[in-house]
C-alpha atoms as a PDB file:
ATOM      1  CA  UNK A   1     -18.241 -27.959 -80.802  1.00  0.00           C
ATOM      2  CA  UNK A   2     -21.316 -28.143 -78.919  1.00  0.00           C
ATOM      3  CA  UNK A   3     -22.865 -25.482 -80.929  1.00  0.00           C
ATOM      4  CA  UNK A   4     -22.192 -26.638 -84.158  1.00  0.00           C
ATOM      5  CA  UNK A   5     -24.182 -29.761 -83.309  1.00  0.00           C
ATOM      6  CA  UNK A   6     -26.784 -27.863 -81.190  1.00  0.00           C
ATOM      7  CA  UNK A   7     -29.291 -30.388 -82.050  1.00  0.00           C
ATOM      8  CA  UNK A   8     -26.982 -33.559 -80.628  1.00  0.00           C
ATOM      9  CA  UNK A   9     -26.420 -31.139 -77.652  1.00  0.00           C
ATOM     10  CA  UNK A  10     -30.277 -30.800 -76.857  1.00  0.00           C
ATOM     11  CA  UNK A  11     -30.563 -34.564 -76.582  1.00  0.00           C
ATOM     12  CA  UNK A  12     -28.924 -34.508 -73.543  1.00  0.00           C
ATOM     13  CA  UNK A  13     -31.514 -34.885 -71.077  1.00  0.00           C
ATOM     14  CA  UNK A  14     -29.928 -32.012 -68.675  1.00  0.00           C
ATOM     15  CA  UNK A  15     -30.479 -29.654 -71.415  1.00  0.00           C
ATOM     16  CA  UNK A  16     -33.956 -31.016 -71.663  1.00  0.00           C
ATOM     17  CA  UNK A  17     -34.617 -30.569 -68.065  1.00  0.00           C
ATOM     18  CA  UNK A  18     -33.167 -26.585 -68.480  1.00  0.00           C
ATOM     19  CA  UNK A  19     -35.481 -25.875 -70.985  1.00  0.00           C
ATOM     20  CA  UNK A  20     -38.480 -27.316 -68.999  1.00  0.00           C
ATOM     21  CA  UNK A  21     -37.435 -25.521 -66.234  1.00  0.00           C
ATOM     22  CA  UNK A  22     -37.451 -22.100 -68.337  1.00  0.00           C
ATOM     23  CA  UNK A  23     -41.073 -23.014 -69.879  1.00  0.00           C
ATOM     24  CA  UNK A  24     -42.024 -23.753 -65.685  1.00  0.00           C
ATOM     25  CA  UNK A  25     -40.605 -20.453 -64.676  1.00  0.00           C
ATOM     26  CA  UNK A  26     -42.660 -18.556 -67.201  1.00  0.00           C
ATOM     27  CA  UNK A  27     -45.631 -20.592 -66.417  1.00  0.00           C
ATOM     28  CA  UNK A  28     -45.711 -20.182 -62.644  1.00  0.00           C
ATOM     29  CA  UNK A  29     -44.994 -16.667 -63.216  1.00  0.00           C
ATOM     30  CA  UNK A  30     -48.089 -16.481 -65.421  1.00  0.00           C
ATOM     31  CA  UNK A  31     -50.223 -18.438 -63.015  1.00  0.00           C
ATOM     32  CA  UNK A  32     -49.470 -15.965 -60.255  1.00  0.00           C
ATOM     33  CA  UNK A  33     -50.233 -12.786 -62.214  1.00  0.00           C
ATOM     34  CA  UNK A  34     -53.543 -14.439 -62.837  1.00  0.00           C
ATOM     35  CA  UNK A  35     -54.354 -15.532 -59.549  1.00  0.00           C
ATOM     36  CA  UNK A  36     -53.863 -12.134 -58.157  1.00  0.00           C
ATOM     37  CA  UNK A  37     -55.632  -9.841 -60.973  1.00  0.00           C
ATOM     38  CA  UNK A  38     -53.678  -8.941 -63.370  1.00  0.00           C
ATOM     39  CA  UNK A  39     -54.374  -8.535 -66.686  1.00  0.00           C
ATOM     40  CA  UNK A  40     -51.269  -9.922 -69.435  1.00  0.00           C
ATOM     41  CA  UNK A  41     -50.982  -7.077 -72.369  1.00  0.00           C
ATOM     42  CA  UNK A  42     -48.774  -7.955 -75.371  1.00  0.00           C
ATOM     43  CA  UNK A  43     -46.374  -4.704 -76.262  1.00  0.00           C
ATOM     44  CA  UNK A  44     -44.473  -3.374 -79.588  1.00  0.00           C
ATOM     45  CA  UNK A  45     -41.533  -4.872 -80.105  1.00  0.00           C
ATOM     46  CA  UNK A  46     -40.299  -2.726 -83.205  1.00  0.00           C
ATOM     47  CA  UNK A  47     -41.306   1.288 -82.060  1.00  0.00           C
ATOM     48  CA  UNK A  48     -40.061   4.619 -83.603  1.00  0.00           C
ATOM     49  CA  UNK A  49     -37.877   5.750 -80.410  1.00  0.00           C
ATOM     50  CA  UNK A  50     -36.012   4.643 -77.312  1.00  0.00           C
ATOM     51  CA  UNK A  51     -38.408   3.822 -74.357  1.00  0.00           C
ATOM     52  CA  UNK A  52     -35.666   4.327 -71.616  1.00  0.00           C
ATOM     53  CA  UNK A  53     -32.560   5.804 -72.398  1.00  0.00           C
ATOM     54  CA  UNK A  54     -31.012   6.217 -76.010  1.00  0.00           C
ATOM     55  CA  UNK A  55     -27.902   5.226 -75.926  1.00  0.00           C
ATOM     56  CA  UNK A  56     -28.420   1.242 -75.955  1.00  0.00           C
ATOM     57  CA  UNK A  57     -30.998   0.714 -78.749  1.00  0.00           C
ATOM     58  CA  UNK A  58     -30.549  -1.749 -81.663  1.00  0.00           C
ATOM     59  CA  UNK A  59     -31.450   0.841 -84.574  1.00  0.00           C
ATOM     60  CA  UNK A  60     -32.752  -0.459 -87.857  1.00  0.00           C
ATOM     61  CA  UNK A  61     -34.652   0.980 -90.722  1.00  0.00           C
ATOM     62  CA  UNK A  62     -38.499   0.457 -90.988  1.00  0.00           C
ATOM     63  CA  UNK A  63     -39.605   1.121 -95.142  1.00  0.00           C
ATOM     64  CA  UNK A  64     -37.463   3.652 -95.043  1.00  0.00           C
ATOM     65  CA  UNK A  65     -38.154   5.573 -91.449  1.00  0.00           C
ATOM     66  CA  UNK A  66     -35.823   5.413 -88.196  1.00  0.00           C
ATOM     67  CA  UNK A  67     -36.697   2.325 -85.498  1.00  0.00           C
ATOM     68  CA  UNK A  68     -35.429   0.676 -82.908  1.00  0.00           C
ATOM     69  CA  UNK A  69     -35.986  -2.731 -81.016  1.00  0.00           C
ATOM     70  CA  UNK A  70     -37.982  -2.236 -77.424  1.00  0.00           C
ATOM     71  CA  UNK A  71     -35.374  -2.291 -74.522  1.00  0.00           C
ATOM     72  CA  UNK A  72     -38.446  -2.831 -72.265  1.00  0.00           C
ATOM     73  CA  UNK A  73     -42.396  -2.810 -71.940  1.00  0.00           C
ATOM     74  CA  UNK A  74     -42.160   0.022 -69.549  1.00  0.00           C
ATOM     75  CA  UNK A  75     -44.124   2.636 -70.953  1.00  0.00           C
ATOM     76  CA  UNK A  76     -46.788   0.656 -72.290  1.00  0.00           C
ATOM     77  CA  UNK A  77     -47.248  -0.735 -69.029  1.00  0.00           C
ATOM     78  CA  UNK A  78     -47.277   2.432 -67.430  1.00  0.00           C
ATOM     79  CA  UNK A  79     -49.597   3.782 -70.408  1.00  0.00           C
ATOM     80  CA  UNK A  80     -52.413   0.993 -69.543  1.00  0.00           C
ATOM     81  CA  UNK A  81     -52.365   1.535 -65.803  1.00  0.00           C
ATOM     82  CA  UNK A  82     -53.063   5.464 -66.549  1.00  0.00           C
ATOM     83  CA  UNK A  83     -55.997   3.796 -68.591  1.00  0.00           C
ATOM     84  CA  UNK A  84     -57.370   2.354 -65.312  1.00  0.00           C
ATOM     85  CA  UNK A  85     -55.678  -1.440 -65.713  1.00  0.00           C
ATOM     86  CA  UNK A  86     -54.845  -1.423 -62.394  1.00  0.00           C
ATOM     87  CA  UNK A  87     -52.368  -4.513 -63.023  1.00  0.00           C
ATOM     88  CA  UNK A  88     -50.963  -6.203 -65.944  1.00  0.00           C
ATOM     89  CA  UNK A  89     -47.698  -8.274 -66.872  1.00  0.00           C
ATOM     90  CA  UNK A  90     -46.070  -9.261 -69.650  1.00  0.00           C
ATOM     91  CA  UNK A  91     -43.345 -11.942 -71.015  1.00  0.00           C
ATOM     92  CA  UNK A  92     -41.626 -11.199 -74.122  1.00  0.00           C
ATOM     93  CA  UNK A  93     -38.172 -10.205 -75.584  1.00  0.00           C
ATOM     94  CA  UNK A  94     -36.151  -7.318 -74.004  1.00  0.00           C
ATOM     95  CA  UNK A  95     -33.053  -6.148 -76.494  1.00  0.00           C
ATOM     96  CA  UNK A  96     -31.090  -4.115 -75.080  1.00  0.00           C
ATOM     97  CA  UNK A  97     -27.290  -3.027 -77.164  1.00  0.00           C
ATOM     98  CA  UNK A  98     -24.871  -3.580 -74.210  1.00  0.00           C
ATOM     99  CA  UNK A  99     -21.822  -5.248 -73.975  1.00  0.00           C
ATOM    100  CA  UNK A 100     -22.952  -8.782 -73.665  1.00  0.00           C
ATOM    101  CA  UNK A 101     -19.449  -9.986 -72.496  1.00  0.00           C
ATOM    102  CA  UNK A 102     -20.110  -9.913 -69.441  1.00  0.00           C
ATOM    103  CA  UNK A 103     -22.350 -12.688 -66.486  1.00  0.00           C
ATOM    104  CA  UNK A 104     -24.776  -9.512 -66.230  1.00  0.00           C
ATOM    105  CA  UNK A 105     -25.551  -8.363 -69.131  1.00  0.00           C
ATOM    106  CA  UNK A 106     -27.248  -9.655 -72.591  1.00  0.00           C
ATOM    107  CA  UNK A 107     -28.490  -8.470 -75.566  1.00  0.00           C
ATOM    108  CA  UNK A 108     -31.340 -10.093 -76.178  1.00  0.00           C
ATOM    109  CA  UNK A 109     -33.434 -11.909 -73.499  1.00  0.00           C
ATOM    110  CA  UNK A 110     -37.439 -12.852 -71.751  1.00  0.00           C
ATOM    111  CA  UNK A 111     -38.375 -10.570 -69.453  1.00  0.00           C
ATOM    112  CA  UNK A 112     -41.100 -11.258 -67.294  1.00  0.00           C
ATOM    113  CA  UNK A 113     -42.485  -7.487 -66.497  1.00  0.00           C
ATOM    114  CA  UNK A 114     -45.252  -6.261 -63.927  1.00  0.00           C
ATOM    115  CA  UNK A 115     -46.498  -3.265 -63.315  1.00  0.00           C
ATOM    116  CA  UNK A 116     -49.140  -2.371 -60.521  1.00  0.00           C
ATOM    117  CA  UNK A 117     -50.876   0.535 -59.350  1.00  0.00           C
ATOM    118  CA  UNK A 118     -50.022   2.037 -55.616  1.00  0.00           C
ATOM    119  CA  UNK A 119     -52.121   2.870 -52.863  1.00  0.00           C
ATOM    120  CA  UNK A 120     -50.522   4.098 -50.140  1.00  0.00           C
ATOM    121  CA  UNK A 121     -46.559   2.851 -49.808  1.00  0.00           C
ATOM    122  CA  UNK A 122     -44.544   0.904 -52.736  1.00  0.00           C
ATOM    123  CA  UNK A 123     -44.103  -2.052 -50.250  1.00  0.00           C
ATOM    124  CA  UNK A 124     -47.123  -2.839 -51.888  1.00  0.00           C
ATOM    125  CA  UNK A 125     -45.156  -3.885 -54.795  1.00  0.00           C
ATOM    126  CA  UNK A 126     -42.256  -5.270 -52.866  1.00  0.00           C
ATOM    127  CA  UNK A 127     -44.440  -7.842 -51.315  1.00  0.00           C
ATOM    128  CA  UNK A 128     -46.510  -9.157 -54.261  1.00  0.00           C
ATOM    129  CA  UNK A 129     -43.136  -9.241 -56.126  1.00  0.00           C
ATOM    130  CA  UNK A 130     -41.727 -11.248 -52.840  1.00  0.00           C
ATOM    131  CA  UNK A 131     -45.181 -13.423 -52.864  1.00  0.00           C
ATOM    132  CA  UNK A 132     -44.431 -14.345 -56.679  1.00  0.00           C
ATOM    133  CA  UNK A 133     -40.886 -15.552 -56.188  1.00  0.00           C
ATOM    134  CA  UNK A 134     -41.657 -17.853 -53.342  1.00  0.00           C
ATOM    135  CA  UNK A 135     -44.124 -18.976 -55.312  1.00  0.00           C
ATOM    136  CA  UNK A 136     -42.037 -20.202 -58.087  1.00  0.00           C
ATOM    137  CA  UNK A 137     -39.347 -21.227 -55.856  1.00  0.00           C
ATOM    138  CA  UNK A 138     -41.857 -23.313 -54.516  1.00  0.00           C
ATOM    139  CA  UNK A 139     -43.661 -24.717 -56.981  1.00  0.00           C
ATOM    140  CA  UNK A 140     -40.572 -25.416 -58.762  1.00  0.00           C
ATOM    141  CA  UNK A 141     -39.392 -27.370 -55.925  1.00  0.00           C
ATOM    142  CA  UNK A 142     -42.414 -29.585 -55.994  1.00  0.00           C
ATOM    143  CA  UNK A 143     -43.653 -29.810 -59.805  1.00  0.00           C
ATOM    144  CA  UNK A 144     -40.010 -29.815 -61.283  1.00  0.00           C
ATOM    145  CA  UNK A 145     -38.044 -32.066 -58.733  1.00  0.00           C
ATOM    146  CA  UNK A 146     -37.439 -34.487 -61.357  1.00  0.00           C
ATOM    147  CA  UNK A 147     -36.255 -32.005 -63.555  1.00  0.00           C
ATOM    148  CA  UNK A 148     -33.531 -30.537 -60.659  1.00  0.00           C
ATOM    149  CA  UNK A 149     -32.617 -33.554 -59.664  1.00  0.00           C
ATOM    150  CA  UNK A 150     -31.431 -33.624 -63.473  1.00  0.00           C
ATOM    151  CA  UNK A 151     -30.035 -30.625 -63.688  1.00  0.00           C
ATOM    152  CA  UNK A 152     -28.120 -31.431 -59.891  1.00  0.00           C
ATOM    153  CA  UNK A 153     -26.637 -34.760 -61.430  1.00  0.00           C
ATOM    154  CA  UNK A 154     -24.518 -33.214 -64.115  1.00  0.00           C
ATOM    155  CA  UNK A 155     -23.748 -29.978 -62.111  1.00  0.00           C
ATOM    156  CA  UNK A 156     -23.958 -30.262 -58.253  1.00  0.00           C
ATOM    157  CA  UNK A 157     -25.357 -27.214 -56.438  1.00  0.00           C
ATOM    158  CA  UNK A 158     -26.798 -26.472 -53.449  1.00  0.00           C
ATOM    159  CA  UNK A 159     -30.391 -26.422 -52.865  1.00  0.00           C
ATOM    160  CA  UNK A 160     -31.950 -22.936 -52.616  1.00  0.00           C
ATOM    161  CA  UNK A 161     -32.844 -21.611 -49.358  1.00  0.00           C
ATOM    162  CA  UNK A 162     -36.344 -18.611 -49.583  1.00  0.00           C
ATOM    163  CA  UNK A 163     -37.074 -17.440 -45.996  1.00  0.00           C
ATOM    164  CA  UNK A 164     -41.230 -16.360 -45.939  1.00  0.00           C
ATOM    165  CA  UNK A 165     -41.896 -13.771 -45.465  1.00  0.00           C
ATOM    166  CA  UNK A 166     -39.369 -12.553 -47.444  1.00  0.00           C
ATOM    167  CA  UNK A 167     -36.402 -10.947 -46.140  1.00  0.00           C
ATOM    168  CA  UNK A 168     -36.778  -6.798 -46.320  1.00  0.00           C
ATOM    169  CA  UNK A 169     -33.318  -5.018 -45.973  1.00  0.00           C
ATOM    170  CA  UNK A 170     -32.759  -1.244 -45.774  1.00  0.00           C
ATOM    171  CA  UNK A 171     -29.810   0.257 -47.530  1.00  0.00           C
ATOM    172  CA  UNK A 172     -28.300   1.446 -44.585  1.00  0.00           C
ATOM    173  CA  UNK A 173     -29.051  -1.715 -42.982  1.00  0.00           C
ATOM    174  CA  UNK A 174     -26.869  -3.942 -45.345  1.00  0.00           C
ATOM    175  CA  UNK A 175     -23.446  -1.228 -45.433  1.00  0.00           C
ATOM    176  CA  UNK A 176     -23.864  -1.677 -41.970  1.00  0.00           C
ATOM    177  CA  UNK A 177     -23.455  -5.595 -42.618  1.00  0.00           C
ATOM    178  CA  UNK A 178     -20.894  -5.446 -44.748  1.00  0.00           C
ATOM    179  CA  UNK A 179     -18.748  -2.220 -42.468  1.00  0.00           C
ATOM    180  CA  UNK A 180     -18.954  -4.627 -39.325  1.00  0.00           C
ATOM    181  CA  UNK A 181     -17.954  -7.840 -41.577  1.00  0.00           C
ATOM    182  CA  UNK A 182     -14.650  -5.247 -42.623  1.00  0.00           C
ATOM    183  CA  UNK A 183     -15.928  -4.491 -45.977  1.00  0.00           C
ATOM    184  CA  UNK A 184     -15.463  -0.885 -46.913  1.00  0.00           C
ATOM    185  CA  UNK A 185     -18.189   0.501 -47.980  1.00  0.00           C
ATOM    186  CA  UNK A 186     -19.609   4.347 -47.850  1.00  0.00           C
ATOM    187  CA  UNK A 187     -22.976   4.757 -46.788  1.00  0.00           C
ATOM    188  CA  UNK A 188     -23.695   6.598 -50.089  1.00  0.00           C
ATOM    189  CA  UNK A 189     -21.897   4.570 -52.338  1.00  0.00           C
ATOM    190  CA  UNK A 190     -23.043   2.186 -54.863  1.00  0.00           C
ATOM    191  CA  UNK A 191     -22.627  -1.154 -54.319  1.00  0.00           C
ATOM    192  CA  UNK A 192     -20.043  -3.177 -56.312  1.00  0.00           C
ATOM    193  CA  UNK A 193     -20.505  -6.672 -58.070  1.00  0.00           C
ATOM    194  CA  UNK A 194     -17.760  -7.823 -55.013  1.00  0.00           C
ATOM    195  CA  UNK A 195     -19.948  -6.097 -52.577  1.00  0.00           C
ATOM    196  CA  UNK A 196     -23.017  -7.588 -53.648  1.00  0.00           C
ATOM    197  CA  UNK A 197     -21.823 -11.078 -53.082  1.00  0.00           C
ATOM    198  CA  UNK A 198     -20.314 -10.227 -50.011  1.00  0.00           C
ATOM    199  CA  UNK A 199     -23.878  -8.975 -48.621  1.00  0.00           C
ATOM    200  CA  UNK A 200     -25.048 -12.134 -50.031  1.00  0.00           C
ATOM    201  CA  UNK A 201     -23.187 -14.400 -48.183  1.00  0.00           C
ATOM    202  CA  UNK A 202     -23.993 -11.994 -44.949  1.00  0.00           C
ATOM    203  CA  UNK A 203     -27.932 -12.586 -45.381  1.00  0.00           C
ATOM    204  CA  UNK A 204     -27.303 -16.123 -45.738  1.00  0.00           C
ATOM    205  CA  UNK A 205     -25.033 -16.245 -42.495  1.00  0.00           C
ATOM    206  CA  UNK A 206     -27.491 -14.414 -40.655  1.00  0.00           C
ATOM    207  CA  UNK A 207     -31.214 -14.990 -42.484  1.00  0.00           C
ATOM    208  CA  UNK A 208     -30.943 -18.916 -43.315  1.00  0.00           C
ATOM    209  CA  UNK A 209     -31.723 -17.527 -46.837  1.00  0.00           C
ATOM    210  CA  UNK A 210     -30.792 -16.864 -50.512  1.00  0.00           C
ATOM    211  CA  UNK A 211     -33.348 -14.397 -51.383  1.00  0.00           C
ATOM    212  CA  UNK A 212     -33.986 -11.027 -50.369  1.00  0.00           C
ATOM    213  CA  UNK A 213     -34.807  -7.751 -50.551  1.00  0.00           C
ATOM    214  CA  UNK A 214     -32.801  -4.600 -50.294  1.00  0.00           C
ATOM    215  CA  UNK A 215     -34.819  -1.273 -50.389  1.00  0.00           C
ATOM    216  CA  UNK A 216     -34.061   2.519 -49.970  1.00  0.00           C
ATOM    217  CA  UNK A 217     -31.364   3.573 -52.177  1.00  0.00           C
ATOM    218  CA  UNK A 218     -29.152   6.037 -51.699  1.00  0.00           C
ATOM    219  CA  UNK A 219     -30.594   9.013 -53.973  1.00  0.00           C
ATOM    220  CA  UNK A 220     -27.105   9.451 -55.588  1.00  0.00           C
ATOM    221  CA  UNK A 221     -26.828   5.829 -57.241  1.00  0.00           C
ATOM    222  CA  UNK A 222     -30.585   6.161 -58.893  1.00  0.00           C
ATOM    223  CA  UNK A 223     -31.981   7.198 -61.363  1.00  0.00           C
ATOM    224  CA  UNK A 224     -33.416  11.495 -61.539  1.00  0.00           C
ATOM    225  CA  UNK A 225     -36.670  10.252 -61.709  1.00  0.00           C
ATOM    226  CA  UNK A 226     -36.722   7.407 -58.502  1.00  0.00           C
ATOM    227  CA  UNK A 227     -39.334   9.033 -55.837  1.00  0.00           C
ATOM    228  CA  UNK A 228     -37.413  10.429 -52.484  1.00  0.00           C
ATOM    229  CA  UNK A 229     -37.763   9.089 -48.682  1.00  0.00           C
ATOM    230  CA  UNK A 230     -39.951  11.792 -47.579  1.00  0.00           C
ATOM    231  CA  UNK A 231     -38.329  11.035 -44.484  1.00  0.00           C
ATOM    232  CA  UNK A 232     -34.809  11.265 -46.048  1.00  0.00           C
ATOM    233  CA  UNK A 233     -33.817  12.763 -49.103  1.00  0.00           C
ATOM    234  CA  UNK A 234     -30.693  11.304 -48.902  1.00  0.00           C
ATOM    235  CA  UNK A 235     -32.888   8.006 -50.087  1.00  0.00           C
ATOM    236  CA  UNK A 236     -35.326   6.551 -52.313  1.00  0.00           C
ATOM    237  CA  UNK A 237     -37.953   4.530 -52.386  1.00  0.00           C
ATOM    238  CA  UNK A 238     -36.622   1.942 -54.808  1.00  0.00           C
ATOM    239  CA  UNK A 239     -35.277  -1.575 -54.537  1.00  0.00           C
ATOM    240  CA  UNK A 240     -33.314  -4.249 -55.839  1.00  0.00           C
ATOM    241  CA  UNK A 241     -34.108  -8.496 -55.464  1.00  0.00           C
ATOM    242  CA  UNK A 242     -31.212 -10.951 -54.880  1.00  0.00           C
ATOM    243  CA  UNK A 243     -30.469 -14.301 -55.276  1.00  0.00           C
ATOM    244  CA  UNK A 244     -27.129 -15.672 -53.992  1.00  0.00           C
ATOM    245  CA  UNK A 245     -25.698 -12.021 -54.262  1.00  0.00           C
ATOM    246  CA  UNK A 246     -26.692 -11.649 -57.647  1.00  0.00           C
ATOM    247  CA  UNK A 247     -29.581  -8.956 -58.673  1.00  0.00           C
ATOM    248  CA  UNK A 248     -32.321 -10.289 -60.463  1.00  0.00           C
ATOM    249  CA  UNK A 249     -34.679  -7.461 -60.801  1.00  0.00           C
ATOM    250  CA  UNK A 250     -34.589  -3.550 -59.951  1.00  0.00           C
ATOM    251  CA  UNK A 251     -37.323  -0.945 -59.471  1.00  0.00           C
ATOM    252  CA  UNK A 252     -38.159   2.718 -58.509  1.00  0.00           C
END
């Protein structure tokens, strides 16, 4: 019902505060990336190949040759840092052929991308990427109260809690959480949506936070191509972002 009268829908003034609050989020984002040097590049969206893996492309003809939609920016991003950009960002459309049935997954959505250079340990990128969330949390907090408050009337929630600095968790760190809490988990093993949550609600319980980071994945769960722990094989240097037990961005 309420799609077939989408426009009636939008009137209501929590759906105008959601979409203000999307425009704010991509905004702050922006302002942050500008404010510490990076440069915002505008990528292909139609290309002649998968950028990432094949198997979850939307194909489509282009005057008669093969094409695909862009599942991500990645290799352009990667392509202008080799050409000495030593930081850029982008926010555009991600498509990506999954199984959209799902609270994880869609098909088509913004992505707000980075991509930096390293000079001597990829907590370099951890901690600008920890620096930008607080400051959106932030600035949301303060510039979009009005806009929350909105949102908070219709459906109650809890206000967000973002420890700074920002909590940094090692993998081992948070199965050792969750083992002691009597949550089975191997220290090898991938972590589960229920697991997840679980750690979640452990940072919270023990941080005073809903944010954080967890870093060093085991070497089985990533991808071939995620650098090693040169002190560990068994792990990577790669890391996931969390908000309320829910990931919200990945990297290697």
């Amino acid at each position: 019902m309420r799609l077939n009268n989408r426009i009636l829908d939008l009137r209501v003034p929590t759906n105008h505060a959601i979409f203000r609050l999307q425009a704010g989020v991509s905004q702050l984002f922006r302002e942050f990336m500008y404010d510490n040097g990076f440069t915002e590049i505008h990528s292909p969206k139609m290309i002649g190949g998968a950028s990432e893996g094949g198997s979850n492309v939307f194909q489509f003809k282009y005057f008669g040759q093969d094409a695909c939609l862009a599942q991500s920016p990645q290799l352009y991003k990667q392509m202008a840092l080799c050409a000495d950009m030593d930081r850029v960002f982008e926010i555009g459309p991600v498509f990506r052929a999954e199984d959209s049935n799902t609270n994880r997954h869609l098909c088509e959505f913004t992505g707000l991308d980075m991509e930096m250079t390293i000079k001597e340990h990829y907590f370099e990128v951890l901690d600008v990427l920890g620096n930008m969330f607080v400051y959106i949390f932030k600035n949301l907090e303060e510039r979009f109260r009005k806009e929350l408050d909105t949102i908070k009337a219709q459906y109650p929630f809890e206000d967000f809690k973002c420890k700074y600095p920002v909590v940094k968790l090692h993998y081992k760190d948070g199965v050792k959480m969750l083992q002691e809490a009597g949550v089975k988990q191997g220290p090898l093993d991938d972590l589960s949506t229920e697991t997840e949550r679980a750690l979640g609600k452990l940072v919270r319980e023990k941080y005073d936070t809903d944010f954080y980071m967890l870093y060093g994945y085991p070497s089985a769960v990533r991808p071939f191509y995620t650098m090693l722990d040169p002190k560990d094989p068994d792990y990577t240097n790669s890391y996931d972002f969390f908000m309320r037990g829910e990931e919200i961005t990945s990297g290697a």
